[in-house]
C-alpha atoms as a PDB file:
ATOM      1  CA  UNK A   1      80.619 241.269  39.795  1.00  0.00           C
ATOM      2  CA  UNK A   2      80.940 238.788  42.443  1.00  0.00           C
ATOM      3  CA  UNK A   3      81.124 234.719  41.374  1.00  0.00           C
ATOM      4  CA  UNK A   4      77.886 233.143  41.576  1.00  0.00           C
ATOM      5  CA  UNK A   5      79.789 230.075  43.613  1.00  0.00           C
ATOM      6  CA  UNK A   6      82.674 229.759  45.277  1.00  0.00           C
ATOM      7  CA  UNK A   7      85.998 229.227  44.004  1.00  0.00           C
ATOM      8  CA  UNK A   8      87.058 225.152  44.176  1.00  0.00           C
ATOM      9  CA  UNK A   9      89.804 224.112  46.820  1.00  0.00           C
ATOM     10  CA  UNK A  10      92.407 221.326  45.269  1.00  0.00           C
ATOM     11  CA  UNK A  11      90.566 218.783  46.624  1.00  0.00           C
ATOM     12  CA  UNK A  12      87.576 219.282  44.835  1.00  0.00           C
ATOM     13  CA  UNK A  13      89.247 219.885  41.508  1.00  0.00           C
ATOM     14  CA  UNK A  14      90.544 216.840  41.851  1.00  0.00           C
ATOM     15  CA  UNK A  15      87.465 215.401  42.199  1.00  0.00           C
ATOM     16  CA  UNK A  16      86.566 216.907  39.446  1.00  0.00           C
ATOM     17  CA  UNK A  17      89.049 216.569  37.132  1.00  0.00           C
ATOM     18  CA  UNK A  18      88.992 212.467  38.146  1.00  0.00           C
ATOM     19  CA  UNK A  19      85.204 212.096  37.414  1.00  0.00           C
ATOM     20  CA  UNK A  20      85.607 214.167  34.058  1.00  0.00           C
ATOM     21  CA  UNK A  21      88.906 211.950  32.951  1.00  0.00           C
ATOM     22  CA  UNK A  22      86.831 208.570  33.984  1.00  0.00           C
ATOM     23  CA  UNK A  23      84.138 209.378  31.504  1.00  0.00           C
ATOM     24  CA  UNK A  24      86.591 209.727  28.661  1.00  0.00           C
ATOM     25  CA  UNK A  25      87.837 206.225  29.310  1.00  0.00           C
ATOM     26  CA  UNK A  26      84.535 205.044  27.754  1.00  0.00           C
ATOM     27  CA  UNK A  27      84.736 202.583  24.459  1.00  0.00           C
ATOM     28  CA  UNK A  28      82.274 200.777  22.777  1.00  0.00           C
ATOM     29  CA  UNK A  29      81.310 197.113  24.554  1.00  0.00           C
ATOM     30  CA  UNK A  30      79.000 195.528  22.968  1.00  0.00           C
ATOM     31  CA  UNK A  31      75.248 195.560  21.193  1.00  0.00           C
ATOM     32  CA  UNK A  32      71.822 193.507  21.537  1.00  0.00           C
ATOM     33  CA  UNK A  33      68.437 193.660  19.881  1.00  0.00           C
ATOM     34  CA  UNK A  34      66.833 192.055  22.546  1.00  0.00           C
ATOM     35  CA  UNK A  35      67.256 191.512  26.378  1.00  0.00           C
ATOM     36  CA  UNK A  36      68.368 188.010  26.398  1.00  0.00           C
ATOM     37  CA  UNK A  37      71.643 188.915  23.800  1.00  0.00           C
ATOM     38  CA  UNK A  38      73.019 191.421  26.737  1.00  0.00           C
ATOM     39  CA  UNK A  39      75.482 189.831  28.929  1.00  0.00           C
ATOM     40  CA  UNK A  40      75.610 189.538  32.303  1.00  0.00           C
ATOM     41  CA  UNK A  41      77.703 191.849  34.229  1.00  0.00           C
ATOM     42  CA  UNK A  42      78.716 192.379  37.859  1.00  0.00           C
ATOM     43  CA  UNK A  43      79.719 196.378  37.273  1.00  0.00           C
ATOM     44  CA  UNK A  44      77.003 198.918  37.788  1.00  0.00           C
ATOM     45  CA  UNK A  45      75.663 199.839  34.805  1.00  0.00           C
ATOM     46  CA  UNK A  46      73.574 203.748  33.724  1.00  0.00           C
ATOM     47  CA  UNK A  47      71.277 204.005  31.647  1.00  0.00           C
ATOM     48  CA  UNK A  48      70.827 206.848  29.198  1.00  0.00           C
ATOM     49  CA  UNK A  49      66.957 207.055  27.936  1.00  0.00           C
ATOM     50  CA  UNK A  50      64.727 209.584  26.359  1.00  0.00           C
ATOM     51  CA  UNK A  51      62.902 210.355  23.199  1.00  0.00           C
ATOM     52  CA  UNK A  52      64.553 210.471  19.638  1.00  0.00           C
ATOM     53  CA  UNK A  53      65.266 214.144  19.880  1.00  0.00           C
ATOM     54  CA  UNK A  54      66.121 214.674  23.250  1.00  0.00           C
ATOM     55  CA  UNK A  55      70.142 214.742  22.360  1.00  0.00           C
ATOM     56  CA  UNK A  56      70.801 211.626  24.363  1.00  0.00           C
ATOM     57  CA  UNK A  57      73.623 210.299  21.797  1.00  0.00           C
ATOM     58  CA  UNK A  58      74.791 213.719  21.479  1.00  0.00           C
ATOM     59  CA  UNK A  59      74.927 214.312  25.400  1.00  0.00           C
ATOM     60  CA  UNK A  60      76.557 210.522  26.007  1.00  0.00           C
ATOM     61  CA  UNK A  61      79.467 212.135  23.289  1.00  0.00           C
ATOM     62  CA  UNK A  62      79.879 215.228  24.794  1.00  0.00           C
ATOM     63  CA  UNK A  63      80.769 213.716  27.935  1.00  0.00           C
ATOM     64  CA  UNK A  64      82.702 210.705  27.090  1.00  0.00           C
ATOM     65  CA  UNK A  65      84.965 213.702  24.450  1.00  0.00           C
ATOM     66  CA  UNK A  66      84.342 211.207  22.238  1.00  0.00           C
ATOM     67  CA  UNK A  67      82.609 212.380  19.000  1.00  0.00           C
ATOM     68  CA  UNK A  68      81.325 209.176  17.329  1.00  0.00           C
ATOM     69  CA  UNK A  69      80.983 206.881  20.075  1.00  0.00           C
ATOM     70  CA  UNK A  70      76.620 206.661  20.477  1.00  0.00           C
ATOM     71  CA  UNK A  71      75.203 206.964  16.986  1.00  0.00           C
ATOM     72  CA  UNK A  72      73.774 210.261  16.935  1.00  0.00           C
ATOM     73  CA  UNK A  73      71.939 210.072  13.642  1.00  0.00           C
ATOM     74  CA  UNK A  74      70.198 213.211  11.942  1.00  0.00           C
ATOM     75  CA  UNK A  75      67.098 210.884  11.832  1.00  0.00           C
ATOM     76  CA  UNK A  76      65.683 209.948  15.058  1.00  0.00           C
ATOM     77  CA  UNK A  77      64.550 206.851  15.710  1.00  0.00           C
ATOM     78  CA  UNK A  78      67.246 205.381  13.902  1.00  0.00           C
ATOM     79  CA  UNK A  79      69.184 203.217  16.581  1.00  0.00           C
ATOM     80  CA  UNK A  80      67.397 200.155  17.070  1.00  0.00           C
ATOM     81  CA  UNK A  81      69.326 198.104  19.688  1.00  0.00           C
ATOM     82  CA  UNK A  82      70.890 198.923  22.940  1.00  0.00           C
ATOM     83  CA  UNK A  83      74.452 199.789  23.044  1.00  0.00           C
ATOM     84  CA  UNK A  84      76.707 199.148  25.885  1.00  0.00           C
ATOM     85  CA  UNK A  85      80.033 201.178  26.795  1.00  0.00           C
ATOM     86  CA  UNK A  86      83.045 200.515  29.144  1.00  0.00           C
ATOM     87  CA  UNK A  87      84.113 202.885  31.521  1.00  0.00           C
ATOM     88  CA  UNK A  88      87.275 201.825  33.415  1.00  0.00           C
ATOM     89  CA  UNK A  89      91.608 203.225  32.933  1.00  0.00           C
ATOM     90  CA  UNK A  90      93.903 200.694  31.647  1.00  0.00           C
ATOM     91  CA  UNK A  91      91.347 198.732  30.099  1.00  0.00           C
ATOM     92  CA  UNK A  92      89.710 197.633  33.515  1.00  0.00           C
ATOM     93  CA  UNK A  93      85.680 198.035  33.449  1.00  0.00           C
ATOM     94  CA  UNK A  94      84.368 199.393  36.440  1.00  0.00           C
ATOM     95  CA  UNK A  95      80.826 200.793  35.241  1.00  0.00           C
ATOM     96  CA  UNK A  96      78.894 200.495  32.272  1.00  0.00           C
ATOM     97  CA  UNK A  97      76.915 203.220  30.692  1.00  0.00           C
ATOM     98  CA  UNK A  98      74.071 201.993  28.613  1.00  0.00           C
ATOM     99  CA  UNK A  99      72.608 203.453  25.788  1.00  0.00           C
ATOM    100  CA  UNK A 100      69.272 202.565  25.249  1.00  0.00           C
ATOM    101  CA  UNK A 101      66.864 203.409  21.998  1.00  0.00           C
ATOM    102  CA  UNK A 102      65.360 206.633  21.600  1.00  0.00           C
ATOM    103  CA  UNK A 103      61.240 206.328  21.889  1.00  0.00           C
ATOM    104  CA  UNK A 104      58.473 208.644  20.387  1.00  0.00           C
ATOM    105  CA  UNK A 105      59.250 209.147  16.724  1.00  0.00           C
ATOM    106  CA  UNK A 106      56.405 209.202  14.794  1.00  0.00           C
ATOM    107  CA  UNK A 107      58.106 207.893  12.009  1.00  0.00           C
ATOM    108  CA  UNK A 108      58.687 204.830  13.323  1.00  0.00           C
ATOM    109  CA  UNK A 109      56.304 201.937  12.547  1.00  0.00           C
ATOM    110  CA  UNK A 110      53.828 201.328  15.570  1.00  0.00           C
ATOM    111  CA  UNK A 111      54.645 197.945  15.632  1.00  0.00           C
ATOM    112  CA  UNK A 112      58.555 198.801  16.434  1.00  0.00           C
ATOM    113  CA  UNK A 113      57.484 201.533  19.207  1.00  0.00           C
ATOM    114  CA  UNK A 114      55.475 198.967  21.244  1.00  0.00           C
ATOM    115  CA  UNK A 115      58.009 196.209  20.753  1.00  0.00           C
ATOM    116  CA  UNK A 116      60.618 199.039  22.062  1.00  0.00           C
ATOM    117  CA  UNK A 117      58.815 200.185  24.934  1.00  0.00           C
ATOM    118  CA  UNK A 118      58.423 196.806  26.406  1.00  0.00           C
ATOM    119  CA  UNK A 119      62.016 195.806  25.919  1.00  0.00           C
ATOM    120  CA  UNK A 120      63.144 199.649  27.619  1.00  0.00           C
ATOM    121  CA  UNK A 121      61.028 198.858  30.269  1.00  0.00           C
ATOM    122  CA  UNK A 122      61.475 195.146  30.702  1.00  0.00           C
ATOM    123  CA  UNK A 123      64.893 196.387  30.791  1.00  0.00           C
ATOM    124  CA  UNK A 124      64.740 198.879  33.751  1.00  0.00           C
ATOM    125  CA  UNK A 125      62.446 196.467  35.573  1.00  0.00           C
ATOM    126  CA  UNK A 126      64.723 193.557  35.242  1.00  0.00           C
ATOM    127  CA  UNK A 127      68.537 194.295  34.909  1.00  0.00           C
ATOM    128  CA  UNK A 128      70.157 193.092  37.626  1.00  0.00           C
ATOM    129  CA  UNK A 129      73.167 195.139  37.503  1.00  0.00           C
ATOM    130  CA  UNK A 130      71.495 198.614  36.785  1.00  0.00           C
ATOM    131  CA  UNK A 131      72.364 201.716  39.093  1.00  0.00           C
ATOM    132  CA  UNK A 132      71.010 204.472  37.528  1.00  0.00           C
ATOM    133  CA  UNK A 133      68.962 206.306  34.938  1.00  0.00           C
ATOM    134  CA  UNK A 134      69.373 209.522  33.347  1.00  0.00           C
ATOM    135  CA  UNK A 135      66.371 210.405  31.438  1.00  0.00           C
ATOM    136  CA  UNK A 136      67.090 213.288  28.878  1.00  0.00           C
ATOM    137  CA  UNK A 137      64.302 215.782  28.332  1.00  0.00           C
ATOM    138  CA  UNK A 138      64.088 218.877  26.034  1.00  0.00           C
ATOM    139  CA  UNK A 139      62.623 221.714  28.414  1.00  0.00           C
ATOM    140  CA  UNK A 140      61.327 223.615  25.515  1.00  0.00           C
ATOM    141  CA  UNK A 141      58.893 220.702  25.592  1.00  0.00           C
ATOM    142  CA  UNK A 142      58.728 219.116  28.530  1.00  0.00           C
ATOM    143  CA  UNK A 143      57.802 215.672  29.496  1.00  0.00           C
ATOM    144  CA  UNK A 144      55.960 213.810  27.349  1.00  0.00           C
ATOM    145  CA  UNK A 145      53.611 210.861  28.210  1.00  0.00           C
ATOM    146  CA  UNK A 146      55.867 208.668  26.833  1.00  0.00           C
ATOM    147  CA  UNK A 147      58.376 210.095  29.749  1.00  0.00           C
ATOM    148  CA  UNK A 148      55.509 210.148  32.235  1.00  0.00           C
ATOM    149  CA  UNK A 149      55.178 206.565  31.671  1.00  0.00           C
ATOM    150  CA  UNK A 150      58.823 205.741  31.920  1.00  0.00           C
ATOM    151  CA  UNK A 151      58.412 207.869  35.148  1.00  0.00           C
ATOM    152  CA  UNK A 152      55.840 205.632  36.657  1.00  0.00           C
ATOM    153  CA  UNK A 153      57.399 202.295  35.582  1.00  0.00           C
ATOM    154  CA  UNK A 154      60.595 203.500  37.882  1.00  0.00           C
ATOM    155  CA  UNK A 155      59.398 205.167  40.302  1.00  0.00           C
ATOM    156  CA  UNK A 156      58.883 202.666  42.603  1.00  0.00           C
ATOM    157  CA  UNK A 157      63.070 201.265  41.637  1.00  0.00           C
ATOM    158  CA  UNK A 158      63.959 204.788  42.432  1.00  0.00           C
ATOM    159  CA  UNK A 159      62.252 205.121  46.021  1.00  0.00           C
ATOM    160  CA  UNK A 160      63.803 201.838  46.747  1.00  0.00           C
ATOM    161  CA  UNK A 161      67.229 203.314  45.573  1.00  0.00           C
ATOM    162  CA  UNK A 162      67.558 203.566  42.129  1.00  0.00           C
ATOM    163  CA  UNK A 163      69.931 206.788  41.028  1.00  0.00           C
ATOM    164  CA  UNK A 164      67.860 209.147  39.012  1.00  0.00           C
ATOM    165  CA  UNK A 165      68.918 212.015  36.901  1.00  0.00           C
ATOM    166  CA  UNK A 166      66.731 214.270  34.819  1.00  0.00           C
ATOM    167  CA  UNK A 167      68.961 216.129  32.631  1.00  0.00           C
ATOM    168  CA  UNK A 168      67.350 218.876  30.667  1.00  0.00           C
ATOM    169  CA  UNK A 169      69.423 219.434  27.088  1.00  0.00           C
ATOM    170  CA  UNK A 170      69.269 222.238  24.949  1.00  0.00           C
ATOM    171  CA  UNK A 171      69.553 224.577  28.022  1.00  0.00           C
ATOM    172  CA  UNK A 172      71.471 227.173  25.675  1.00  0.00           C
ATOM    173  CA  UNK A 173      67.822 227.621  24.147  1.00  0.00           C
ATOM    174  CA  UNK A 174      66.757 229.350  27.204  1.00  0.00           C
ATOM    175  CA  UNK A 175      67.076 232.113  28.545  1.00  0.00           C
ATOM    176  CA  UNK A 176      68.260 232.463  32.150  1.00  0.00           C
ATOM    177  CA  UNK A 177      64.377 232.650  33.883  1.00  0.00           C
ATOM    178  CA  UNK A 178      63.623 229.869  31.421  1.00  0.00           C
ATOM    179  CA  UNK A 179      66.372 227.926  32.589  1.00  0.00           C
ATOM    180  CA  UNK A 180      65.342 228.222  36.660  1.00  0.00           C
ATOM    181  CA  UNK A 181      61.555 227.666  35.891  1.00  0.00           C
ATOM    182  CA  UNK A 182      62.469 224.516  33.892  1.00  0.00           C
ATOM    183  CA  UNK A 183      64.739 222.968  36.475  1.00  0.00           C
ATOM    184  CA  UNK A 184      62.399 223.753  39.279  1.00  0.00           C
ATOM    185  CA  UNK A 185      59.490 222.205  37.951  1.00  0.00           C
ATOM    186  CA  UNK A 186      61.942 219.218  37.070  1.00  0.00           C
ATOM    187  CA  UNK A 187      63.177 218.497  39.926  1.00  0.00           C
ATOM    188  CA  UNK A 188      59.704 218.212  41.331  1.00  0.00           C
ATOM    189  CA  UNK A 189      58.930 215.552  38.979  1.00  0.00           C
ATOM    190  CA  UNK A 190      62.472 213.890  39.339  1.00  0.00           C
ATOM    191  CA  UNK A 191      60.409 212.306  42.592  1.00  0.00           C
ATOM    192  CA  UNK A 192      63.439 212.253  44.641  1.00  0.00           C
ATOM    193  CA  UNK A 193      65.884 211.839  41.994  1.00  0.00           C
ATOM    194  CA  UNK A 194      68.692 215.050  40.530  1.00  0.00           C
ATOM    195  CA  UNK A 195      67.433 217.467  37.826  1.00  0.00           C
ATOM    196  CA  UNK A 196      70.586 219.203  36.031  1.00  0.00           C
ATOM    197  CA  UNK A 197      70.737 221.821  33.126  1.00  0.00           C
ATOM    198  CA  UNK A 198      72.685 220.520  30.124  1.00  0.00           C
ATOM    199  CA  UNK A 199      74.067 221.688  26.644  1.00  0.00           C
ATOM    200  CA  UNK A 200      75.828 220.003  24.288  1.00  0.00           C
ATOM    201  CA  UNK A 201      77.041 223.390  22.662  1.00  0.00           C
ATOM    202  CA  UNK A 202      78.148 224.879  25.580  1.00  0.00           C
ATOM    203  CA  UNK A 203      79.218 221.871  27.983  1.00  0.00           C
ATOM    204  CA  UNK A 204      76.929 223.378  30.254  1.00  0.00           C
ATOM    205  CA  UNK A 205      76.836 220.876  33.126  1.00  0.00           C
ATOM    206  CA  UNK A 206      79.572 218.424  32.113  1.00  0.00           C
ATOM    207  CA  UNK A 207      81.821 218.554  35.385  1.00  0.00           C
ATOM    208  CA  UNK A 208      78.111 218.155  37.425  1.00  0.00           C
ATOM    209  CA  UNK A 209      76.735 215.633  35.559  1.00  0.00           C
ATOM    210  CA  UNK A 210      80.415 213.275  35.218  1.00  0.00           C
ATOM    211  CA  UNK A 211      80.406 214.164  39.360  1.00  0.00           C
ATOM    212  CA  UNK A 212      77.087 212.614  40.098  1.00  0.00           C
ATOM    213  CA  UNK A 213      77.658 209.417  37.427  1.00  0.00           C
ATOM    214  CA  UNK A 214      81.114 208.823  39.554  1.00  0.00           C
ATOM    215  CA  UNK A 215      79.450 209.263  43.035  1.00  0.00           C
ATOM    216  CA  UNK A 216      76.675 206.734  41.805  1.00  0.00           C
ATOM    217  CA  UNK A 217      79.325 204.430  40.803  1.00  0.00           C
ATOM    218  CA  UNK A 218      82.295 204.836  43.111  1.00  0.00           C
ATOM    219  CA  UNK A 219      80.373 205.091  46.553  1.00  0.00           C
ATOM    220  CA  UNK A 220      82.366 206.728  49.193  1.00  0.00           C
ATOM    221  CA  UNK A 221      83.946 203.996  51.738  1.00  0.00           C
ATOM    222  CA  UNK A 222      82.799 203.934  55.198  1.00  0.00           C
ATOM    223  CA  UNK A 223      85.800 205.294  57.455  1.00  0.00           C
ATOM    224  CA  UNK A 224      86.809 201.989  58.756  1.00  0.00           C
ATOM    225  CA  UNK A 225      87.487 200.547  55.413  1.00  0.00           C
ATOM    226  CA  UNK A 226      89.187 203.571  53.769  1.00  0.00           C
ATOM    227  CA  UNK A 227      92.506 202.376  52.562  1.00  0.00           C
ATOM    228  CA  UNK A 228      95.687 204.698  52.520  1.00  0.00           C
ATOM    229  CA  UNK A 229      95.207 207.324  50.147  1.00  0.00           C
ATOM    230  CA  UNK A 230      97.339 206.333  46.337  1.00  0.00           C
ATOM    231  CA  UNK A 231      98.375 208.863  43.841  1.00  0.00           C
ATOM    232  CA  UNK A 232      95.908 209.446  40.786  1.00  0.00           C
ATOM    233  CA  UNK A 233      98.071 209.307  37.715  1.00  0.00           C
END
């Protein structure tokens, strides 16, 4: 049977293999409660949202190889605060991936779900420094209104530039027509952002996904600025 895509020239495996390698570089920053305890950072920052069982911690392991770094608790709606990584070799940040509370556990006293949703979205309405979201959605389920909400409050950051990925976890729950139906109808309703399939079990879609978190950070150069091309140790 014939590949499904075409084999990668050494150029793009490089790519590749760069992208994958800067995601492992990732180590724990630093934690706030509120907005006003994060600090102030010139390096583009992600952010990592989506409800308590979407898999985000689990996902934000997976791709940083890094088992215990986002608290991936067996009860949702556990992590309270939003968590801040490095990414950057030799101990030099370049980006910072945050990882922001999970929403929608019914568990979790009303009082700390509206406080939560107004810091999240004070948060993607406000911080200075952020590049990109990645919104993590179970397919099997589909967006909920809390995402639909999210949706809206970005939507207009995203038209105006924003990076947006919708990354559908799980995908090893479905089957292959499953799989096409629920990233079609995703990327639809990624309103100009990426939609990728993603499994933590599998590492379905951990080469695309570190690709499109390095392009978003690491913007090409225009040809009249590219420098003399160094070796990548």
């Amino acid at each position: 049977m014939a590949s499904s895509s075409p084999p990668l020239d050494d150029a793009q495996a490089q790519r590749i293999k760069q992208a994958v390698g800067w995601l492992h570089t990732a180590r724990f920053l630093t934690t706030a409660a509120q907005l006003h305890h994060l600090p102030a950072y010139e390096q583009p920052e992600i952010a990592f949202v989506g409800r308590s069982n979407s898999g985000k911690s689990t996902c934000i392991n997976v791709l940083t190889q890094q088992r215990q770094l986002a608290y991936a608790s067996k009860t949702p709606g556990r992590t309270q605060h939003i968590n801040l990584f490095a990414l950057g070799r030799q101990n030099q940040t370049d980006a910072v991936l945050a990882d922001l509370p999970g929403y929608g556990y019914a568990a979790v006293p009303k009082a700390d779900k509206v406080r939560w949703q107004r810091v999240m979205a004070n948060y993607l309405m406000t911080r200075d420094n952020l590049k990109g979201v990645v919104l993590l959605c179970d397919p099997r389920l589909g967006l909920t209104e809390l995402d639909e909400i999210l949706l809206e409050v970005i939507r207009p950051k995203v038209e105006a530039g924003l990076k947006f990925l919708m990354l559908l976890t799980k995908a090893d729950k479905l089957n292959r027509s499953e799989a096409q139906k629920a990233l079609s109808i995703a990327k639809l309703q990624s309103g100009g952002g990426q939609a990728h399939l993603f499994s933590s079990l599998k590492k379905q879609g951990v080469e695309e996904v570190s690709m499109e978190l390095y392009r978003w950070t690491h913007p090409a150069p225009s040809p009249e600025s590219t420098p003399a091309p160094t070796t990548v140790v």
